[in-house]
N, C-alpha and C. Protein backbone atom coordinates (compact mmCIF):
# COMPACT_ATOMS: atom_id res chain seq x y z
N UNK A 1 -12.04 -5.07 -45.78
CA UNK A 1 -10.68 -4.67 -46.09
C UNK A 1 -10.67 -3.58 -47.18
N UNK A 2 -11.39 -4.00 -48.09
CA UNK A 2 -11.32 -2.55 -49.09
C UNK A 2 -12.10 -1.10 -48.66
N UNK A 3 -12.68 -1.54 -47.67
CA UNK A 3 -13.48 -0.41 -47.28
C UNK A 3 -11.92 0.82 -46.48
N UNK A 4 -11.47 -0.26 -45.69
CA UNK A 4 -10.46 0.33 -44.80
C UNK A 4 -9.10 0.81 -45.80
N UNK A 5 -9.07 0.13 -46.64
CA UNK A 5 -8.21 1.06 -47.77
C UNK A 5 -8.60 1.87 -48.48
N UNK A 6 -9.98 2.21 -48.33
CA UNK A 6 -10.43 3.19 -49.16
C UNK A 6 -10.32 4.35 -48.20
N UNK A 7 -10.77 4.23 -46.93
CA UNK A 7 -10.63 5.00 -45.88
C UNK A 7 -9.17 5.90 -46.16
N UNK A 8 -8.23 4.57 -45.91
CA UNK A 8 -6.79 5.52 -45.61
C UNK A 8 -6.35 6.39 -46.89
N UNK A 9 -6.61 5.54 -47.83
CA UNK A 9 -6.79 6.87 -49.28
C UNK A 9 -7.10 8.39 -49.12
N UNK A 10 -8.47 8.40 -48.73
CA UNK A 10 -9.10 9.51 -48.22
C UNK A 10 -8.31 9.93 -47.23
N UNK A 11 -7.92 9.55 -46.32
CA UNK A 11 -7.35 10.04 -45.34
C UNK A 11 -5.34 10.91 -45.83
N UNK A 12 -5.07 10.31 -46.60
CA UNK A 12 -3.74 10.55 -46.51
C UNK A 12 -4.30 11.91 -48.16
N UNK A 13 -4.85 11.62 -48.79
CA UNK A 13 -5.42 12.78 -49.96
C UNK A 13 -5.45 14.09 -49.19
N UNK A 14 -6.41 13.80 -47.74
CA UNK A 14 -7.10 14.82 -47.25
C UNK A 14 -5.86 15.29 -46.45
N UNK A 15 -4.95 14.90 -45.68
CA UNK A 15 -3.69 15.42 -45.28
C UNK A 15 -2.80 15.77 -46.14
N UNK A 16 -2.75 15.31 -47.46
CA UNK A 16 -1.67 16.30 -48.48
C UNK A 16 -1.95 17.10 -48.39
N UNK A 17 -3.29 17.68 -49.25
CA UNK A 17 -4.09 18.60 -49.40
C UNK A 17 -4.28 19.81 -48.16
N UNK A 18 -4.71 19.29 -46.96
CA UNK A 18 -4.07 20.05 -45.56
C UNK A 18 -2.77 20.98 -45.45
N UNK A 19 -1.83 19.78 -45.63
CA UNK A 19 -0.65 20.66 -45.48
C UNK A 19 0.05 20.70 -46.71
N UNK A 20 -0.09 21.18 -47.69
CA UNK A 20 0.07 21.85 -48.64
C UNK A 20 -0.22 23.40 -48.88
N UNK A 21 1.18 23.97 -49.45
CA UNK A 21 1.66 25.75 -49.40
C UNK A 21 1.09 25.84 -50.45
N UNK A 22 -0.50 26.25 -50.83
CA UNK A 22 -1.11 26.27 -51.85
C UNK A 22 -1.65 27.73 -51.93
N UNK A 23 -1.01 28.36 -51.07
CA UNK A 23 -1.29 29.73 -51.30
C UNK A 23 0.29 30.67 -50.92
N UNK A 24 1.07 29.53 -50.92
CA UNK A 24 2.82 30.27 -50.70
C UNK A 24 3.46 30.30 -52.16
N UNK A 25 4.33 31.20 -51.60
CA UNK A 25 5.33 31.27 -53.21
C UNK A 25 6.26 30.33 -53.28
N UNK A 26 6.65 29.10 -54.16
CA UNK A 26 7.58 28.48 -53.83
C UNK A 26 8.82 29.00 -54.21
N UNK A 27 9.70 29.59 -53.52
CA UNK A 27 11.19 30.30 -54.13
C UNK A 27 12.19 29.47 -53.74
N UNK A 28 12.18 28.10 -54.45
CA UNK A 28 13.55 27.22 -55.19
C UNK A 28 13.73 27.57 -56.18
N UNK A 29 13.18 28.38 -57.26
CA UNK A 29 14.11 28.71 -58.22
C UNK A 29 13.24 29.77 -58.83
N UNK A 30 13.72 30.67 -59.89
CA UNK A 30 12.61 31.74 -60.52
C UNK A 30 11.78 31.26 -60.99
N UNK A 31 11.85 30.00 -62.03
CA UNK A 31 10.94 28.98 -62.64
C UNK A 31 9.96 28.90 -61.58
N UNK A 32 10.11 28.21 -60.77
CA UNK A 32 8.86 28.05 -59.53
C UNK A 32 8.37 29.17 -59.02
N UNK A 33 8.85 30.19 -58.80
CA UNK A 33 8.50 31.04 -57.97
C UNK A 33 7.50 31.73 -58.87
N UNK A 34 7.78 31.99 -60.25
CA UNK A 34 7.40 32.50 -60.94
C UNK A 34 5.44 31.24 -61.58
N UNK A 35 5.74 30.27 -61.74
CA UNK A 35 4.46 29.81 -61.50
C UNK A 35 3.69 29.65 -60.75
N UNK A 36 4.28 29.58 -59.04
CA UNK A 36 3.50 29.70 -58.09
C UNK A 36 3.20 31.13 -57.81
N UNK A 37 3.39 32.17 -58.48
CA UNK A 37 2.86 33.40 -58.34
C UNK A 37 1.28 34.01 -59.29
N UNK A 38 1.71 33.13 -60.06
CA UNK A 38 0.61 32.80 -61.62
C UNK A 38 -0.48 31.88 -60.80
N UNK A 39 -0.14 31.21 -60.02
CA UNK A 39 -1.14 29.95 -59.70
C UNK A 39 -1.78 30.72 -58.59
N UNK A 40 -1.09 31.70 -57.10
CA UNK A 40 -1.74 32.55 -56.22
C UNK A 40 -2.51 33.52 -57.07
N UNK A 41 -2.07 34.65 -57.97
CA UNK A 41 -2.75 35.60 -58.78
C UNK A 41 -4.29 34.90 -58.85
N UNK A 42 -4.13 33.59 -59.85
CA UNK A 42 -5.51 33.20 -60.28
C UNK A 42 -6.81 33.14 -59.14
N UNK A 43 -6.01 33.00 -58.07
CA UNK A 43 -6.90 32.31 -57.14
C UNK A 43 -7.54 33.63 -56.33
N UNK A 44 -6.98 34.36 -56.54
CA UNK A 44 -7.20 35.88 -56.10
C UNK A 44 -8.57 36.72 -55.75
N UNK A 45 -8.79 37.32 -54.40
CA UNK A 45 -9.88 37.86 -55.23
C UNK A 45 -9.65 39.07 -56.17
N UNK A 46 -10.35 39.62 -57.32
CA UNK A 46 -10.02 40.51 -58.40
C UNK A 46 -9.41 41.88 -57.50
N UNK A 47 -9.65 41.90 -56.53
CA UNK A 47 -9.17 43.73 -56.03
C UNK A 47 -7.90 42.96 -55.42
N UNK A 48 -7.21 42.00 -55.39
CA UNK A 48 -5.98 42.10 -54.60
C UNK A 48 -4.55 41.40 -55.63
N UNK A 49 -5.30 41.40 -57.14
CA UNK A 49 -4.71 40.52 -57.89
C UNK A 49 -3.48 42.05 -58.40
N UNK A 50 -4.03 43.02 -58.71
CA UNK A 50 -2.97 43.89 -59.32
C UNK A 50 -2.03 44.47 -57.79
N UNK A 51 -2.54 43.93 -56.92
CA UNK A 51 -2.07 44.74 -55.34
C UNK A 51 -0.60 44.12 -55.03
N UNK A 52 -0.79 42.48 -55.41
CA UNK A 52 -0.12 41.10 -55.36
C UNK A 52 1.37 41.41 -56.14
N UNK A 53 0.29 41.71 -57.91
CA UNK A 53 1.53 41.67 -59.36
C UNK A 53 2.61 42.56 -59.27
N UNK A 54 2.09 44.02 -58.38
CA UNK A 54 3.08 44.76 -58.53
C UNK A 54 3.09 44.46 -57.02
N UNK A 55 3.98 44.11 -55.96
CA UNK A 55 4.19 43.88 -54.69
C UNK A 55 5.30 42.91 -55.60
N UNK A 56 4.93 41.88 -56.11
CA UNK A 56 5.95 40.51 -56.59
C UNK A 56 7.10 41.25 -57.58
N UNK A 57 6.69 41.86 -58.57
CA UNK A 57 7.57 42.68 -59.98
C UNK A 57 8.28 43.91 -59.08
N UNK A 58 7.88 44.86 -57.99
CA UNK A 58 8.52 45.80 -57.43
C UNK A 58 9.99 45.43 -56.78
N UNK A 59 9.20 44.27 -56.24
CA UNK A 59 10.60 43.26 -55.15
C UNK A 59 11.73 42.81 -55.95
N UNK A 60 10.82 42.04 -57.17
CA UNK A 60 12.03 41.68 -58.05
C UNK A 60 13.19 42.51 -58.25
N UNK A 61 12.48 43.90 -58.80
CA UNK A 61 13.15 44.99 -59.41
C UNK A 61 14.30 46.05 -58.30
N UNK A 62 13.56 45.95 -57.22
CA UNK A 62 14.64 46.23 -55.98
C UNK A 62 15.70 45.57 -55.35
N UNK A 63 15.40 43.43 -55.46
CA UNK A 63 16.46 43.10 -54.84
C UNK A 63 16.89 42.03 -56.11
N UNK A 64 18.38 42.66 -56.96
CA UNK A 64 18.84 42.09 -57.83
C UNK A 64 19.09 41.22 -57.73
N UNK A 65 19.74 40.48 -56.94
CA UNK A 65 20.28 39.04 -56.70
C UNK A 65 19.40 37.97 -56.53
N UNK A 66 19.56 37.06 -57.29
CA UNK A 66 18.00 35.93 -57.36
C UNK A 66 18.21 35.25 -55.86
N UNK A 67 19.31 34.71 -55.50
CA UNK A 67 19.17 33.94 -54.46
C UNK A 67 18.39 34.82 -52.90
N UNK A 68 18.94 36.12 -52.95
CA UNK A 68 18.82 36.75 -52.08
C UNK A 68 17.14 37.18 -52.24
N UNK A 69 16.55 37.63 -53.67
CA UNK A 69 15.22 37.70 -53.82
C UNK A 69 14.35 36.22 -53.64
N UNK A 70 14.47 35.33 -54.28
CA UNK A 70 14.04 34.00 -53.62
C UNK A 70 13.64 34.09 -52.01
N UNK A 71 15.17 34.18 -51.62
CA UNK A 71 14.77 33.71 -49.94
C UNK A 71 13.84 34.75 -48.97
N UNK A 72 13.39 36.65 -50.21
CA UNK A 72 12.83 37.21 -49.63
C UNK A 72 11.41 36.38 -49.52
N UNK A 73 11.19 36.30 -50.88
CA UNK A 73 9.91 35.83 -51.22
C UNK A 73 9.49 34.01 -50.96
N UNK A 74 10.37 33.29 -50.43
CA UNK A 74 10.06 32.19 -50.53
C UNK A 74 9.00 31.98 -48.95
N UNK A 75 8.04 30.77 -49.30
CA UNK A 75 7.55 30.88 -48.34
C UNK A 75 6.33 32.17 -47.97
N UNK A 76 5.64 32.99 -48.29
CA UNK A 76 5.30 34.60 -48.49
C UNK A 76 3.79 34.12 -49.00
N UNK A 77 2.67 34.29 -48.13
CA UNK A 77 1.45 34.32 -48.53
C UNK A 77 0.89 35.28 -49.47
N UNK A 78 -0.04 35.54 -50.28
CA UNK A 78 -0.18 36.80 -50.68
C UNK A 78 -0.48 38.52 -49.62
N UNK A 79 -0.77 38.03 -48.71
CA UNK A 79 -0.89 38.99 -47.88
C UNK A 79 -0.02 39.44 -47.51
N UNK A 80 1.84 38.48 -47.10
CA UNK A 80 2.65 39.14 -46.17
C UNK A 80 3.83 39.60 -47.77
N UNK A 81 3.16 39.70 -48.61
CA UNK A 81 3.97 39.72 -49.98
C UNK A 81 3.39 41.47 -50.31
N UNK A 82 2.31 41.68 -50.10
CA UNK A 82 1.56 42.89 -50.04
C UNK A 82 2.24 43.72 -48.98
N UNK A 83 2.29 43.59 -48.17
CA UNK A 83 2.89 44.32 -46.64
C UNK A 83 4.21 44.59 -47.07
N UNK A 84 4.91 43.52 -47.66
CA UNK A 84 6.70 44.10 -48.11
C UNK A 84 6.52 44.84 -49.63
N UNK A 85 5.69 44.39 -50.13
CA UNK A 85 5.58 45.89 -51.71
C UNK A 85 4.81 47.08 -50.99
N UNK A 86 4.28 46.93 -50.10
CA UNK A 86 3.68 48.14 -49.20
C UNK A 86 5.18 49.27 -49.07
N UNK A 87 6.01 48.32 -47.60
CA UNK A 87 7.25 48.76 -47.12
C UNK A 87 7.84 49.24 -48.37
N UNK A 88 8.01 48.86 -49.14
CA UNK A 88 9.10 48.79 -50.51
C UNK A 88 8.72 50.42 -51.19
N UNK A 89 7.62 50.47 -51.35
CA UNK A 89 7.18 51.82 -51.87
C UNK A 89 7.10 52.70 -50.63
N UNK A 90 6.96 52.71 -49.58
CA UNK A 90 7.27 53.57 -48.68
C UNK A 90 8.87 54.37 -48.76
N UNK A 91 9.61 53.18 -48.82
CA UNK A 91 11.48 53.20 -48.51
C UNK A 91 11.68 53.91 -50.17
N UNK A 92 11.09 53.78 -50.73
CA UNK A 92 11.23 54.37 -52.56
C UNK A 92 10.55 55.78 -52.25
N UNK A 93 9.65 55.80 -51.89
CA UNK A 93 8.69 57.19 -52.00
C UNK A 93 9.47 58.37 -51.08
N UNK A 94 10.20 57.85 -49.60
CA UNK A 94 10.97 58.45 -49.14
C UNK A 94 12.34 58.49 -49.36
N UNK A 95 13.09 57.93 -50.23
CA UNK A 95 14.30 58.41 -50.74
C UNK A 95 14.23 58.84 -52.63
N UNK A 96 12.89 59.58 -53.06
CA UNK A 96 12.78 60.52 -53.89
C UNK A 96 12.88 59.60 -54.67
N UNK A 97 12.27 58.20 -54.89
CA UNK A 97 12.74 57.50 -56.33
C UNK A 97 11.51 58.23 -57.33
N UNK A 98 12.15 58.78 -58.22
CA UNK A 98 11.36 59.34 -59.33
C UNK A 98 9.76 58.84 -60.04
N UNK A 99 9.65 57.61 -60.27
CA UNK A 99 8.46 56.78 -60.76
C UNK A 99 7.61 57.12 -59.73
N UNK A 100 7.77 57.10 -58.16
CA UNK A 100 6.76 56.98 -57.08
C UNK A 100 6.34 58.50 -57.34
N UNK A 101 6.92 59.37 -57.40
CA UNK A 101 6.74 61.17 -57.36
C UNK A 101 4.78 61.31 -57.45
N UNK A 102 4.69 60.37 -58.82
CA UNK A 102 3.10 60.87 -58.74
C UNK A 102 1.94 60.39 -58.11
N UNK A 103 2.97 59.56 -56.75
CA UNK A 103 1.65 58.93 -55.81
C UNK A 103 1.56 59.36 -55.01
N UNK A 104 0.86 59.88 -53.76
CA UNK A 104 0.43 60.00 -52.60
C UNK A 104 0.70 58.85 -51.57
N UNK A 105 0.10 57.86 -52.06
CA UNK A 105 0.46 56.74 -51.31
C UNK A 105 -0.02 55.20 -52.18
N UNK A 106 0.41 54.10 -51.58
CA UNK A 106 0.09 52.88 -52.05
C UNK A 106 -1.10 52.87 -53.09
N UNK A 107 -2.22 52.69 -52.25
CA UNK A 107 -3.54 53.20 -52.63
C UNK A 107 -3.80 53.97 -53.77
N UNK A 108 -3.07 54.59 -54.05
CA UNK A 108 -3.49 55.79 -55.24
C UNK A 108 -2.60 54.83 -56.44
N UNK A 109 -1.65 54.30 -56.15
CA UNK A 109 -1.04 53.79 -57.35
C UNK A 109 -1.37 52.60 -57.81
N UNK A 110 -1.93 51.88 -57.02
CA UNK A 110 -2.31 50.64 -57.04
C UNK A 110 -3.81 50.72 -58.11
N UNK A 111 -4.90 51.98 -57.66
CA UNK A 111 -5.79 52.35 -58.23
C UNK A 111 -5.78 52.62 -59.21
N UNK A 112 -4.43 53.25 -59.26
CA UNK A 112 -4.09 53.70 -61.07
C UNK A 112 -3.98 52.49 -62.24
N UNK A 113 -3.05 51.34 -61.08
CA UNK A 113 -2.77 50.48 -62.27
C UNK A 113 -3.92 49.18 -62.33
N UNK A 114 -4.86 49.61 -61.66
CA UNK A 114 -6.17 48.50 -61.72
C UNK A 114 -6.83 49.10 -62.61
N UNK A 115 -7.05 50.42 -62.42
CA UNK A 115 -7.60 51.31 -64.04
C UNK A 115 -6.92 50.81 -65.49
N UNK A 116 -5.68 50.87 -65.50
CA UNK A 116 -4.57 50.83 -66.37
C UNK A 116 -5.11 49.57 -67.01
N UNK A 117 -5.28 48.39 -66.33
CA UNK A 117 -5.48 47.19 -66.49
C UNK A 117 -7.10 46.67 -67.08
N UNK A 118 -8.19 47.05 -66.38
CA UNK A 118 -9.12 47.27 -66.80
C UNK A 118 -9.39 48.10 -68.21
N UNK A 119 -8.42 48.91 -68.77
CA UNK A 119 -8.47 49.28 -69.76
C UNK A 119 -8.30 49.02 -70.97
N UNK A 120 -7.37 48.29 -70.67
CA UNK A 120 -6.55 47.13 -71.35
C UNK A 120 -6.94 46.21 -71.95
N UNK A 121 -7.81 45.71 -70.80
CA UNK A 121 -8.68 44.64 -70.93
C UNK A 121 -9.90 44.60 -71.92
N UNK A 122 -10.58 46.22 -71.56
CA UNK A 122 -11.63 46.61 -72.85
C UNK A 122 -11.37 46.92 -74.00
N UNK A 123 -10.12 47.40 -74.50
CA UNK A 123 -9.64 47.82 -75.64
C UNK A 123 -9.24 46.63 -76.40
N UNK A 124 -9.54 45.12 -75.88
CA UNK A 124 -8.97 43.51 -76.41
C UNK A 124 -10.26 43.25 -77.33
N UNK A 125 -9.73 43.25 -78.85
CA UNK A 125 -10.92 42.83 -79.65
C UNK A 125 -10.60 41.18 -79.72
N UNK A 126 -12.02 40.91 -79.81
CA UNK A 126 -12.05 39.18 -79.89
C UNK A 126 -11.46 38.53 -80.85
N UNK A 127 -10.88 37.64 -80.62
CA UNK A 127 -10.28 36.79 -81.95
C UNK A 127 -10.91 36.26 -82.93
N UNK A 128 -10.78 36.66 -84.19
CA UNK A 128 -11.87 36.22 -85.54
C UNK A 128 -11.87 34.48 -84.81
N UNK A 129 -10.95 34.11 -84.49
CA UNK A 129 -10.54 32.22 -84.75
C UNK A 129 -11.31 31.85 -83.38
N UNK A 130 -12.23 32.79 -82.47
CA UNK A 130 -13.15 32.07 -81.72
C UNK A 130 -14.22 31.79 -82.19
N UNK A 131 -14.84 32.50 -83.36
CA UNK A 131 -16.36 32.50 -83.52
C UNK A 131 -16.15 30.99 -84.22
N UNK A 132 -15.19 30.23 -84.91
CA UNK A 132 -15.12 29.02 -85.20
C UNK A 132 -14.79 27.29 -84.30
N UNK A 133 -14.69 28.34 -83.08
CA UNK A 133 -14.65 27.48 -81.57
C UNK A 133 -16.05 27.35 -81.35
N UNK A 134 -16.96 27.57 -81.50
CA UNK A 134 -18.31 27.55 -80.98
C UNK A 134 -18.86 26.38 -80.35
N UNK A 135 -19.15 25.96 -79.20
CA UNK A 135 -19.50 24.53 -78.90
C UNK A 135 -21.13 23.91 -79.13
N UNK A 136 -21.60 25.25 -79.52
CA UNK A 136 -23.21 25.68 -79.48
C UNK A 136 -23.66 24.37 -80.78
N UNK A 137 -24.24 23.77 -81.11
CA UNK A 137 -24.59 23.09 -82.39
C UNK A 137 -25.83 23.46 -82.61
N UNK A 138 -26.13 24.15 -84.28
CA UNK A 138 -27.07 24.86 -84.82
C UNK A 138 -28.36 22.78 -85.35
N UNK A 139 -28.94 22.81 -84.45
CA UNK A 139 -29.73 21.45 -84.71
C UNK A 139 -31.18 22.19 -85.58
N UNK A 140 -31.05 21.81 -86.60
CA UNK A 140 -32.13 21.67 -87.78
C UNK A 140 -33.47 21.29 -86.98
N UNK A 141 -34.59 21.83 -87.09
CA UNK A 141 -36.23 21.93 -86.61
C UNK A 141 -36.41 20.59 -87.50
């Protein structure tokens, strides 16, 4: 008997886990949407994480209305979230929106701001208050 309840344990774990939107945006509210975008980012591989940030922040910034932005993005893998910040800068680049002017295309801007970011990143001096985090223990000979 405990064996067979251990079974269905496993079994019903392994079907949450199944069908669970663990790579969707949840858009019930900005709160959510906004951590399940933090939680896809992480999981990212590194070349599709700045592709993702600005695809999610572009959309925001184009469709004002939360309910109406929600229901764009709710549900939205990172891939089909990429394809509409794709569209989005296309429909911007062809009605002369000013910011796009110095791209060519997706690709070139996207490149820019993975540079941008990477730069960013190197110019971050370490925090004096880690070298006192150390987990290392100096053990006496």
């Amino acid at each position: 008997m405990r064996i067979l309840s251990t079974i269905f344990a496993v079994i019903v774990c392994l079907s949450l886990t199944g069908c669970s939107k663990g790579n969707q945006i949840n858009g019930r509210s900005l709160r959510t949407a906004n951590r399940s975008v933090s939680y896809i980012k992480d999981r990212l591989p590194v070349e599709k994480r700045v592709e993702f940030e600005v695809s999610y922040w572009s959309l925001r910034d184009a469709i004002r209305d939360k309910k109406e932005f929600l229901n764009t993005v709710d549900g939205k893998t990172p891939e089909e979230l990429i394809e509409e910040g794709k569209k989005l800068f296309q429909e911007r680049k062809a009605a002369g929106y000013k910011n796009y002017d110095e791209y060519d295309n997706w690709e070139q801007m996207i490149a820019k701001f993975t540079q941008e970011r990477m730069e960013q990143n190197r110019r971050k001096r370490p925090d004096p208050r880690d070298k006192n985090n150390n987990v290392l223990y100096h053990l006496s000979p």
